[in-house]
N, C-alpha and C. Protein backbone atom coordinates (compact mmCIF):
# COMPACT_ATOMS: atom_id res chain seq x y z
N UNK A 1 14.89 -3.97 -8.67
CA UNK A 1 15.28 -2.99 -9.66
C UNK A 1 16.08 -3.63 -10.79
N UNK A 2 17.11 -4.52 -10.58
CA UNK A 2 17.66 -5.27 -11.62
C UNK A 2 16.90 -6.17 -12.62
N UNK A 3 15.60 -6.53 -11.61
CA UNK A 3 14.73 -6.98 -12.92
C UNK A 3 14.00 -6.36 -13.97
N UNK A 4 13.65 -4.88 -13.44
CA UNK A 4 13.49 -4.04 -14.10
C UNK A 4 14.16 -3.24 -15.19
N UNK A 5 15.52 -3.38 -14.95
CA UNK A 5 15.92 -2.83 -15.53
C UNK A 5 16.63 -4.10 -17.10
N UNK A 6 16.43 -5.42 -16.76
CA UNK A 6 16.48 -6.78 -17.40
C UNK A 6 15.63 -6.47 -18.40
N UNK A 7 14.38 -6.22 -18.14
CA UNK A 7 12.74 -6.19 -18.68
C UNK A 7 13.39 -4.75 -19.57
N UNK A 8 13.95 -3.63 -19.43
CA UNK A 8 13.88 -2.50 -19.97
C UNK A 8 15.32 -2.63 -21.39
N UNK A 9 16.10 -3.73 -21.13
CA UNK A 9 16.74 -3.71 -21.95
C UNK A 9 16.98 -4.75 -22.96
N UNK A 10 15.63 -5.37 -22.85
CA UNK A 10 14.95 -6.33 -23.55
C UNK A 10 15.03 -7.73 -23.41
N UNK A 11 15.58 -7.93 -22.40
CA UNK A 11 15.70 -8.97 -21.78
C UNK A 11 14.37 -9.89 -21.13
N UNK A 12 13.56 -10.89 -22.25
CA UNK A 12 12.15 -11.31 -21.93
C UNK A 12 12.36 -12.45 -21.14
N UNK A 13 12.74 -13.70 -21.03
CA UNK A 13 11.99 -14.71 -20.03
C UNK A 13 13.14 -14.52 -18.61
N UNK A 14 11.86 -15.24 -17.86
CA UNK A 14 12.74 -15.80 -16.60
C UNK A 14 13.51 -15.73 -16.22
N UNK A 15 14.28 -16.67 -17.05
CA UNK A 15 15.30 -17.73 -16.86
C UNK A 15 16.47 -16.89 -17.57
N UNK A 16 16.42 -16.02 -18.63
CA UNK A 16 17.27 -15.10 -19.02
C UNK A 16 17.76 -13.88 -17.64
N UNK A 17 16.51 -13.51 -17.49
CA UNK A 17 17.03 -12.71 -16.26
C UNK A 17 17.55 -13.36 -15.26
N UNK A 18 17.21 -14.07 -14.90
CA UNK A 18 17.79 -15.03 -13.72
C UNK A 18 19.34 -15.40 -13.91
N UNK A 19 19.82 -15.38 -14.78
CA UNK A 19 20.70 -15.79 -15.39
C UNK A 19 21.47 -14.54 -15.55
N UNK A 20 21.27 -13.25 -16.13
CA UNK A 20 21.83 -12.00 -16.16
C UNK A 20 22.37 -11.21 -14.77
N UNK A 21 20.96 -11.59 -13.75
CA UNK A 21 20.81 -11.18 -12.46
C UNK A 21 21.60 -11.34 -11.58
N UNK A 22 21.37 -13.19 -11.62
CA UNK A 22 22.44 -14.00 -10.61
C UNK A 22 21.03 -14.02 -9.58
N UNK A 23 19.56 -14.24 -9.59
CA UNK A 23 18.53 -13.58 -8.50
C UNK A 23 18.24 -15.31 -8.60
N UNK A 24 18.17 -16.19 -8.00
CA UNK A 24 17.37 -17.43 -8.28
C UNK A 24 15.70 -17.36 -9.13
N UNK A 25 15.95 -18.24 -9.88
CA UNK A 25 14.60 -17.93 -10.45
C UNK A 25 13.29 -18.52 -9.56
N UNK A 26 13.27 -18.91 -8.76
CA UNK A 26 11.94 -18.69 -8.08
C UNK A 26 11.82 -17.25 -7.70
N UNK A 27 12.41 -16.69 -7.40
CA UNK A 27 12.69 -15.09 -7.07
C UNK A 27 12.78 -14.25 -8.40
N UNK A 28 13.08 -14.63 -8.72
CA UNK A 28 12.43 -13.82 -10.12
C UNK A 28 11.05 -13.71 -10.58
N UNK A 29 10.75 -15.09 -10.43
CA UNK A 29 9.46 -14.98 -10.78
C UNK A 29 8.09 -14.86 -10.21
N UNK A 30 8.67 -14.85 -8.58
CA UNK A 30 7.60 -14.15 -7.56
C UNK A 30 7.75 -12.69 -7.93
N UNK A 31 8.78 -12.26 -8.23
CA UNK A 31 8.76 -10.22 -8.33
C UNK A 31 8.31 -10.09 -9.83
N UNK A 32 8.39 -11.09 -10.78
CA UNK A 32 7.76 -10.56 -12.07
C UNK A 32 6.33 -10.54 -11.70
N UNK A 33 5.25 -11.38 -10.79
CA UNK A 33 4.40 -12.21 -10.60
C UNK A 33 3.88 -10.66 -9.81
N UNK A 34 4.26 -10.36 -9.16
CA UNK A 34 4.12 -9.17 -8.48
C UNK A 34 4.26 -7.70 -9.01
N UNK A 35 4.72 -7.94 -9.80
CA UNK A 35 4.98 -6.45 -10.72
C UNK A 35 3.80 -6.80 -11.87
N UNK A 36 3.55 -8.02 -12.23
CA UNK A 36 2.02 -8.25 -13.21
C UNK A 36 0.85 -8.14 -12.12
N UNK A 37 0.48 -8.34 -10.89
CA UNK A 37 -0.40 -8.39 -10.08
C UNK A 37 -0.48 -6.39 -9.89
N UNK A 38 0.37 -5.64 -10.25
CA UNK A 38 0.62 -4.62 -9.88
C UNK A 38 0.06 -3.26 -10.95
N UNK A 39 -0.18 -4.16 -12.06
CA UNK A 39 -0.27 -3.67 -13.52
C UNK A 39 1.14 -3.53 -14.05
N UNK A 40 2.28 -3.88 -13.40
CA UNK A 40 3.12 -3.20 -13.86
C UNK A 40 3.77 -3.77 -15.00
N UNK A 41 3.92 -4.75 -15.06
CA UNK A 41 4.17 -5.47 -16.35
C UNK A 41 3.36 -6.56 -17.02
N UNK A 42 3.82 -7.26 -18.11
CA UNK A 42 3.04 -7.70 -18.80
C UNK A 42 3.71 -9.15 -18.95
N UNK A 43 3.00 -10.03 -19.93
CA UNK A 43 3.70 -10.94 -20.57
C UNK A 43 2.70 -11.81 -21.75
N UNK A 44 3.90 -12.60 -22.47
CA UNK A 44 3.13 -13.28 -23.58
C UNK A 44 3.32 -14.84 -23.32
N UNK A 45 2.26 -15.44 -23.53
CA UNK A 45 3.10 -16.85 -23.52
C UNK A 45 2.78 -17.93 -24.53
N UNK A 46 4.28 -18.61 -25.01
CA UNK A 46 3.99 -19.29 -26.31
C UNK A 46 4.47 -20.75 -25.63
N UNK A 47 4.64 -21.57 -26.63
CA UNK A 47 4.90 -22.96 -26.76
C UNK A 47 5.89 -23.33 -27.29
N UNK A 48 7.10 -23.74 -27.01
CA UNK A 48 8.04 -24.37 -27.41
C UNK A 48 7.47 -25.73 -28.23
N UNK A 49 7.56 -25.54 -29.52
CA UNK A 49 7.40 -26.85 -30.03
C UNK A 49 8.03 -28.24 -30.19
N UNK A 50 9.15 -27.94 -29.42
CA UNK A 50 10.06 -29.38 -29.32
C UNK A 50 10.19 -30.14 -28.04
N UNK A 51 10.01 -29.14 -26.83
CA UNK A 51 9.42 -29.69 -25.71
C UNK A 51 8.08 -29.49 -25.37
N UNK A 52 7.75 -28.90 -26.07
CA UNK A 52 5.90 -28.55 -25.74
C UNK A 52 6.00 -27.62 -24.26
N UNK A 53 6.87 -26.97 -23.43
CA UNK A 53 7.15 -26.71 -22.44
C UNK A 53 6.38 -25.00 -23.08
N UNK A 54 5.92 -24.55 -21.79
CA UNK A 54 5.54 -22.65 -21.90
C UNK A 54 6.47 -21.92 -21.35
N UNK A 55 6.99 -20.72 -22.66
CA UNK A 55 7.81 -20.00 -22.08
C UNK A 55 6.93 -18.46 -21.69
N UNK A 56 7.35 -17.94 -21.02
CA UNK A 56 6.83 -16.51 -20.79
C UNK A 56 7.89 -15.43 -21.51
N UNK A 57 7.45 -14.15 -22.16
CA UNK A 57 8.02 -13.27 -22.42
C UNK A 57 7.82 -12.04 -21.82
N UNK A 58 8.19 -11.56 -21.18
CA UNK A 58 8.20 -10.74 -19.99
C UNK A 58 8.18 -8.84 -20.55
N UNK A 59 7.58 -8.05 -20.10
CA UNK A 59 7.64 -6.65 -20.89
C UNK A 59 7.43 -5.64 -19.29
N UNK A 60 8.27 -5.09 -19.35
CA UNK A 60 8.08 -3.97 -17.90
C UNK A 60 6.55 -2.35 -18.57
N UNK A 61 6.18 -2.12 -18.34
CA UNK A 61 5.10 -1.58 -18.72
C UNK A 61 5.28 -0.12 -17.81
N UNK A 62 6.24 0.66 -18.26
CA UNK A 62 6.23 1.72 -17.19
C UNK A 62 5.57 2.94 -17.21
N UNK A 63 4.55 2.79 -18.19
CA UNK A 63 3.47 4.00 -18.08
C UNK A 63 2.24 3.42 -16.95
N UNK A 64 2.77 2.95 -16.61
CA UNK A 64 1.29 1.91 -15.56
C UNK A 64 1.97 2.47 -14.06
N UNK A 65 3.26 2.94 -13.80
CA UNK A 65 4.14 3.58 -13.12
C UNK A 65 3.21 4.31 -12.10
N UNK A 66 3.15 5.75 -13.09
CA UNK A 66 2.15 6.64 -12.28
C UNK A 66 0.90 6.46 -11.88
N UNK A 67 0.08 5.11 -12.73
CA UNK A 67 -1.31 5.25 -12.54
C UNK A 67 -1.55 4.09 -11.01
N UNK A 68 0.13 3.75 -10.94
CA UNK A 68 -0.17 2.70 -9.47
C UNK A 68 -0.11 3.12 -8.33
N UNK A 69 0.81 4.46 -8.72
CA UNK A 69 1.50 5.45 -7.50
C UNK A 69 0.29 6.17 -7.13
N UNK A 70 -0.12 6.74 -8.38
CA UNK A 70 -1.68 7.50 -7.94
C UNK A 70 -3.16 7.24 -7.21
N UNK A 71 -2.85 5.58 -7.96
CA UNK A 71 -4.05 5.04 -6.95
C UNK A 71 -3.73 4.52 -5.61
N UNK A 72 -2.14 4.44 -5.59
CA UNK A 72 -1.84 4.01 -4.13
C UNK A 72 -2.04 5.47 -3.21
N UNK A 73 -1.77 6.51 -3.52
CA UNK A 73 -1.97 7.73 -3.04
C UNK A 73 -3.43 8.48 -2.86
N UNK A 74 -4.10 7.84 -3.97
CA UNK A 74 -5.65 7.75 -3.37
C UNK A 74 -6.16 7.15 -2.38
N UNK A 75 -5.85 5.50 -2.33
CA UNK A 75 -6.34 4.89 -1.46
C UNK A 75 -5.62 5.25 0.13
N UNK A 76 -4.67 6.04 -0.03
CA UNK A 76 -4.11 6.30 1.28
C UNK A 76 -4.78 7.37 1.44
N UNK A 77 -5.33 8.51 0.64
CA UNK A 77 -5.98 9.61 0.91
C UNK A 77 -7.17 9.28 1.59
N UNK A 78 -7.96 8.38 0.70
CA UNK A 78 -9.24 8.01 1.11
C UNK A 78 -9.20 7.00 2.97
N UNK A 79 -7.92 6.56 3.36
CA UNK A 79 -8.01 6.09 4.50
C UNK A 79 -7.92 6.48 5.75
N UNK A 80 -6.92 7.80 5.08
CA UNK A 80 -6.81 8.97 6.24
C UNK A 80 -8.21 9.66 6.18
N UNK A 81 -8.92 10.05 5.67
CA UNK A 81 -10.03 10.61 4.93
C UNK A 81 -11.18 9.81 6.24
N UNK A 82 -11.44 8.57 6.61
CA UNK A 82 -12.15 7.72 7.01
C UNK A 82 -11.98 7.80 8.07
N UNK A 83 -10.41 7.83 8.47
CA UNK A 83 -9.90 8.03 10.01
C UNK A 83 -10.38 9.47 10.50
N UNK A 84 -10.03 10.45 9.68
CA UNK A 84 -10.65 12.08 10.08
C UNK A 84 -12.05 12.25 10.29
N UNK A 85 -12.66 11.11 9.43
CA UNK A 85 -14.30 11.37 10.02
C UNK A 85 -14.29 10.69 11.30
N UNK A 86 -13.85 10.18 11.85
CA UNK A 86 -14.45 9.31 12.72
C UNK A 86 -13.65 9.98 14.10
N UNK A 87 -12.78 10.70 13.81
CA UNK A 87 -11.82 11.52 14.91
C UNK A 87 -12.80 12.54 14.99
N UNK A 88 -13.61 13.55 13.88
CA UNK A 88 -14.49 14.46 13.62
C UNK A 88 -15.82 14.09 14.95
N UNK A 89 -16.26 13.17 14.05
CA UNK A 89 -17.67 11.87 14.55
C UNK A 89 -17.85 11.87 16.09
N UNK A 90 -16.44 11.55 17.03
CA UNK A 90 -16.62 10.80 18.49
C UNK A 90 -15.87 11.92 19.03
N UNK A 91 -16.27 11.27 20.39
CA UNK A 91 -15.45 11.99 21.61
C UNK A 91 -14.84 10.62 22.22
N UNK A 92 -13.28 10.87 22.63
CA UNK A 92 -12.62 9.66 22.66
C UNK A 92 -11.90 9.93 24.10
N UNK A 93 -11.91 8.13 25.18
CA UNK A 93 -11.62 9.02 26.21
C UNK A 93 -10.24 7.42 26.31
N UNK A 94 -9.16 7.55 26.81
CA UNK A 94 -8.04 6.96 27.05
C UNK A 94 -7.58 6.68 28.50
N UNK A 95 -6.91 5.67 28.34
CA UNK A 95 -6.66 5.24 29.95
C UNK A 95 -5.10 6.60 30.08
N UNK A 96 -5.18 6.96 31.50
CA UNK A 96 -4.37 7.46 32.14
C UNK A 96 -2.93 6.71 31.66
N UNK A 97 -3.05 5.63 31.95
CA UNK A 97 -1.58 4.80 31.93
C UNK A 97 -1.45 4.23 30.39
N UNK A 98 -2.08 4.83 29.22
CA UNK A 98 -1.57 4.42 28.04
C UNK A 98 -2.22 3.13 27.07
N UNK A 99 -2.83 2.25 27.87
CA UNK A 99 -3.63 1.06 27.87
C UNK A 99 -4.48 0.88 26.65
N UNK A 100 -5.43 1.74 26.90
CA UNK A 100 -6.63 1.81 25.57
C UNK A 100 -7.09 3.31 25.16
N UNK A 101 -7.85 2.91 24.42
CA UNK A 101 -8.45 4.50 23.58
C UNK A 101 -9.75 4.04 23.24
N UNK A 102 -10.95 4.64 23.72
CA UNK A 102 -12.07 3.99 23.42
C UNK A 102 -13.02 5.65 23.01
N UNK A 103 -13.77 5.22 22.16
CA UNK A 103 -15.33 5.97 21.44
C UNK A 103 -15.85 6.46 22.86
N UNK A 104 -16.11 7.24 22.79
CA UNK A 104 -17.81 7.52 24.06
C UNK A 104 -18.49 5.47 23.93
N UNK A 105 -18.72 5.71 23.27
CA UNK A 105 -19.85 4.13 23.38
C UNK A 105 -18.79 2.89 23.82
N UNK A 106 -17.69 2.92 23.16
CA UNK A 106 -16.90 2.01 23.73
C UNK A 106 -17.17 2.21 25.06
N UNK A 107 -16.19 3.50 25.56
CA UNK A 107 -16.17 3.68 26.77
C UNK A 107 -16.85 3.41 27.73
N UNK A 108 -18.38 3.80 27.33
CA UNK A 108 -19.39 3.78 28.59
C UNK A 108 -20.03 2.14 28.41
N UNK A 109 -19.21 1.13 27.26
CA UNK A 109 -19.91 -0.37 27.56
C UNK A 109 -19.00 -0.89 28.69
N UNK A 110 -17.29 -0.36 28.65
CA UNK A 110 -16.67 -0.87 30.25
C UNK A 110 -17.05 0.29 31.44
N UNK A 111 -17.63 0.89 31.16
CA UNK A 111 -18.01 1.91 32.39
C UNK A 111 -17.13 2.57 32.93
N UNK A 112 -16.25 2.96 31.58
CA UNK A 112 -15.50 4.40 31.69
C UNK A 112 -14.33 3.99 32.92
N UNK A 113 -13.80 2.43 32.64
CA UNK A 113 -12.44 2.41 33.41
C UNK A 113 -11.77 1.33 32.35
N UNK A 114 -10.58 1.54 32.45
CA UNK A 114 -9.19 0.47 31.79
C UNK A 114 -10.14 -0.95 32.26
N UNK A 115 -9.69 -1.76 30.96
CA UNK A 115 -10.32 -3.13 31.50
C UNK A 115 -8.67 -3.64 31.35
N UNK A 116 -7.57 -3.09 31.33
CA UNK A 116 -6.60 -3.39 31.77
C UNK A 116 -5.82 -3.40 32.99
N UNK A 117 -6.04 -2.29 33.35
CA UNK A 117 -5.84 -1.30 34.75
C UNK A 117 -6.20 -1.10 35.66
N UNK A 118 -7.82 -0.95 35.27
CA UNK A 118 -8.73 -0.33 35.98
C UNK A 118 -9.20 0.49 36.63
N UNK A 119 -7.93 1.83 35.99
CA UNK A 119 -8.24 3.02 35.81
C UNK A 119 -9.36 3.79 35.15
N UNK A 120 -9.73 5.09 35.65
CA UNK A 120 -10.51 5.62 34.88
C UNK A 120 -10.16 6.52 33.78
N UNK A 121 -11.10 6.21 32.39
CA UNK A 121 -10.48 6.62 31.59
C UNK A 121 -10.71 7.91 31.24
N UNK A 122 -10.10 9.00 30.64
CA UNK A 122 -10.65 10.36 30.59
C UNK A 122 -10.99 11.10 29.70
N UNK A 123 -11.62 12.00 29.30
CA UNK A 123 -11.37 12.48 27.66
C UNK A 123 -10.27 13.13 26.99
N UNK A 124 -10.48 12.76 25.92
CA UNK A 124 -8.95 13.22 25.08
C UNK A 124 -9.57 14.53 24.25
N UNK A 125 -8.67 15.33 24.17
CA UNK A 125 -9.03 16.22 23.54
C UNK A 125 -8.40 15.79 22.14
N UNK A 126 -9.17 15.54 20.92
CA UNK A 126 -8.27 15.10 19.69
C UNK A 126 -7.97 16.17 18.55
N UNK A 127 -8.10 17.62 19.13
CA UNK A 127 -7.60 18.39 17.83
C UNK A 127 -6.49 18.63 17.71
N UNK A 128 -5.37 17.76 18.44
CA UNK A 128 -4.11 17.82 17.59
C UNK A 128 -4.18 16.24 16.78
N UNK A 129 -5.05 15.50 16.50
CA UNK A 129 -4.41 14.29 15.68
C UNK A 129 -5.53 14.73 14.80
N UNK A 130 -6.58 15.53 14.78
CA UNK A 130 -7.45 15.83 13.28
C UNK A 130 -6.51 17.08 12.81
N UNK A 131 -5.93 17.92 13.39
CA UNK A 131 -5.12 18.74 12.51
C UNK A 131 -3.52 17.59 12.37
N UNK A 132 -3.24 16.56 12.63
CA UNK A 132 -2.58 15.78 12.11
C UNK A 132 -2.93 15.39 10.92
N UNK A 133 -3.79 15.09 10.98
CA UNK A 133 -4.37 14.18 9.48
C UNK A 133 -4.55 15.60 8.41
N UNK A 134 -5.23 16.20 9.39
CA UNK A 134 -5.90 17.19 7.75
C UNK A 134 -4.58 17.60 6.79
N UNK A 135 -3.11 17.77 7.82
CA UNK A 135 -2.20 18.16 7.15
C UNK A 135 -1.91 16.87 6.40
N UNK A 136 -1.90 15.36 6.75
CA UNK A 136 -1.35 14.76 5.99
C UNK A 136 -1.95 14.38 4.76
N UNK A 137 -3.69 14.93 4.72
CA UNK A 137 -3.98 14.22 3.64
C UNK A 137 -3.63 15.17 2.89
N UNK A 138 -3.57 16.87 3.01
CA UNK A 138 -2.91 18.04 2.37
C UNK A 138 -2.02 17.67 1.64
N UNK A 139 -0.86 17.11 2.46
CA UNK A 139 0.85 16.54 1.99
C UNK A 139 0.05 15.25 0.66
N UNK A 140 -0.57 14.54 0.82
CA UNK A 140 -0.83 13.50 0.16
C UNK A 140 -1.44 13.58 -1.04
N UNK A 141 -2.36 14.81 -1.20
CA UNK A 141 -3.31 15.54 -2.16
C UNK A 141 -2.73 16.59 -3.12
N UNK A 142 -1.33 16.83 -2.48
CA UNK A 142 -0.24 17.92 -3.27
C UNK A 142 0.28 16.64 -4.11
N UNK A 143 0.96 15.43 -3.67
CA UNK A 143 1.48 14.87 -4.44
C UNK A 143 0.68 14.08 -5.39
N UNK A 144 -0.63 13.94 -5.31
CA UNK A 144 -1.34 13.01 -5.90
C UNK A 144 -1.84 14.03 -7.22
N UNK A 145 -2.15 15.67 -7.07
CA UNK A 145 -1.98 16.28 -8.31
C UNK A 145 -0.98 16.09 -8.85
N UNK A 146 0.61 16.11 -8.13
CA UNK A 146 1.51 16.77 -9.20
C UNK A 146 2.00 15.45 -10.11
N UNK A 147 1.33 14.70 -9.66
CA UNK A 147 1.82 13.22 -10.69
C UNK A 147 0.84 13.23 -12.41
N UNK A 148 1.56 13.81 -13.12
CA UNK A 148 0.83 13.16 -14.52
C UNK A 148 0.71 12.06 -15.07
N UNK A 149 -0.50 11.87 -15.37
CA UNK A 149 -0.62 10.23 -15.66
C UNK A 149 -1.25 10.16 -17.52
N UNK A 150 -0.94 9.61 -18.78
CA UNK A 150 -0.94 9.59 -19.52
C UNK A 150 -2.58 8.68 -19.85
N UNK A 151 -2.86 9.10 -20.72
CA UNK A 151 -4.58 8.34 -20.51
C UNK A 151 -4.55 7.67 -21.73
């Protein structure tokens, strides 16, 4: 957050923030490195003409904010989304003692016992973890409207 807030008060290279921060600059410049891998910021880079050395000028980009949050909230929608089909899809049967959780097809390739245990495993009834999910992608799909994102 302190680098962020470095970047917001115009504070461009590195080594300036690093310096404002007190953050070592290898650490600075893995989280700038990561906040550009992120969309989240930007940079320019010129040439010192007396050492020929490259400096970076660093810019925090915080309209890119919502559009990272949103797609991170998609891609979590869409994973729960994948998991609910496939909870939908199978009939799933679990060892007694906690061990494994296997598909029908899993199940019947160890022949329907723990290859831990060697218990038999039984069916699960899974409509409390698909009404788990359906609520969470609900929770996830409320917040992923109420975010405005600037185009």
């Amino acid at each position: 957050m302190l680098i962020v807030q470095c970047l917001n008060k115009g504070v461009k290279t590195d080594e300036e923030i690093a310096e404002k921060t007190g953050i070592r600059l290898n650490i600075v410049r893995k989280i700038l490195y990561r906040l550009y891998d992120a969309g989240l910021a930007s940079y320019k880079r010129h040439k010192d003409p007396e050492t020929q050395w490259y400096s970076y000028d660093w810019k925090f980009e915080p309209e890119e904010v919502n559009k990272t949050i949103k797609k991170q909230i998609n891609d979590e929608i869409e994973f729960l989304k994948n998991i609910l089909d496939n909870e939908k899809d199978n009939m799933f049967f679990s060892c007694p003692e906690g061990h494994t959780r296997f598909d029908f097809e899993d199940a019947s390739n160890v022949g329907f016992t723990c290859p831990e245990c060697g218990e038999e495993v039984v069916f699960e009834d899974n409509a409390d973890i698909i009404k788990e999910l359906e609520k969470d992608i609900k929770k996830y799909q409320k917040i992923y409207d109420s975010i405005e994102v600037s185009e």
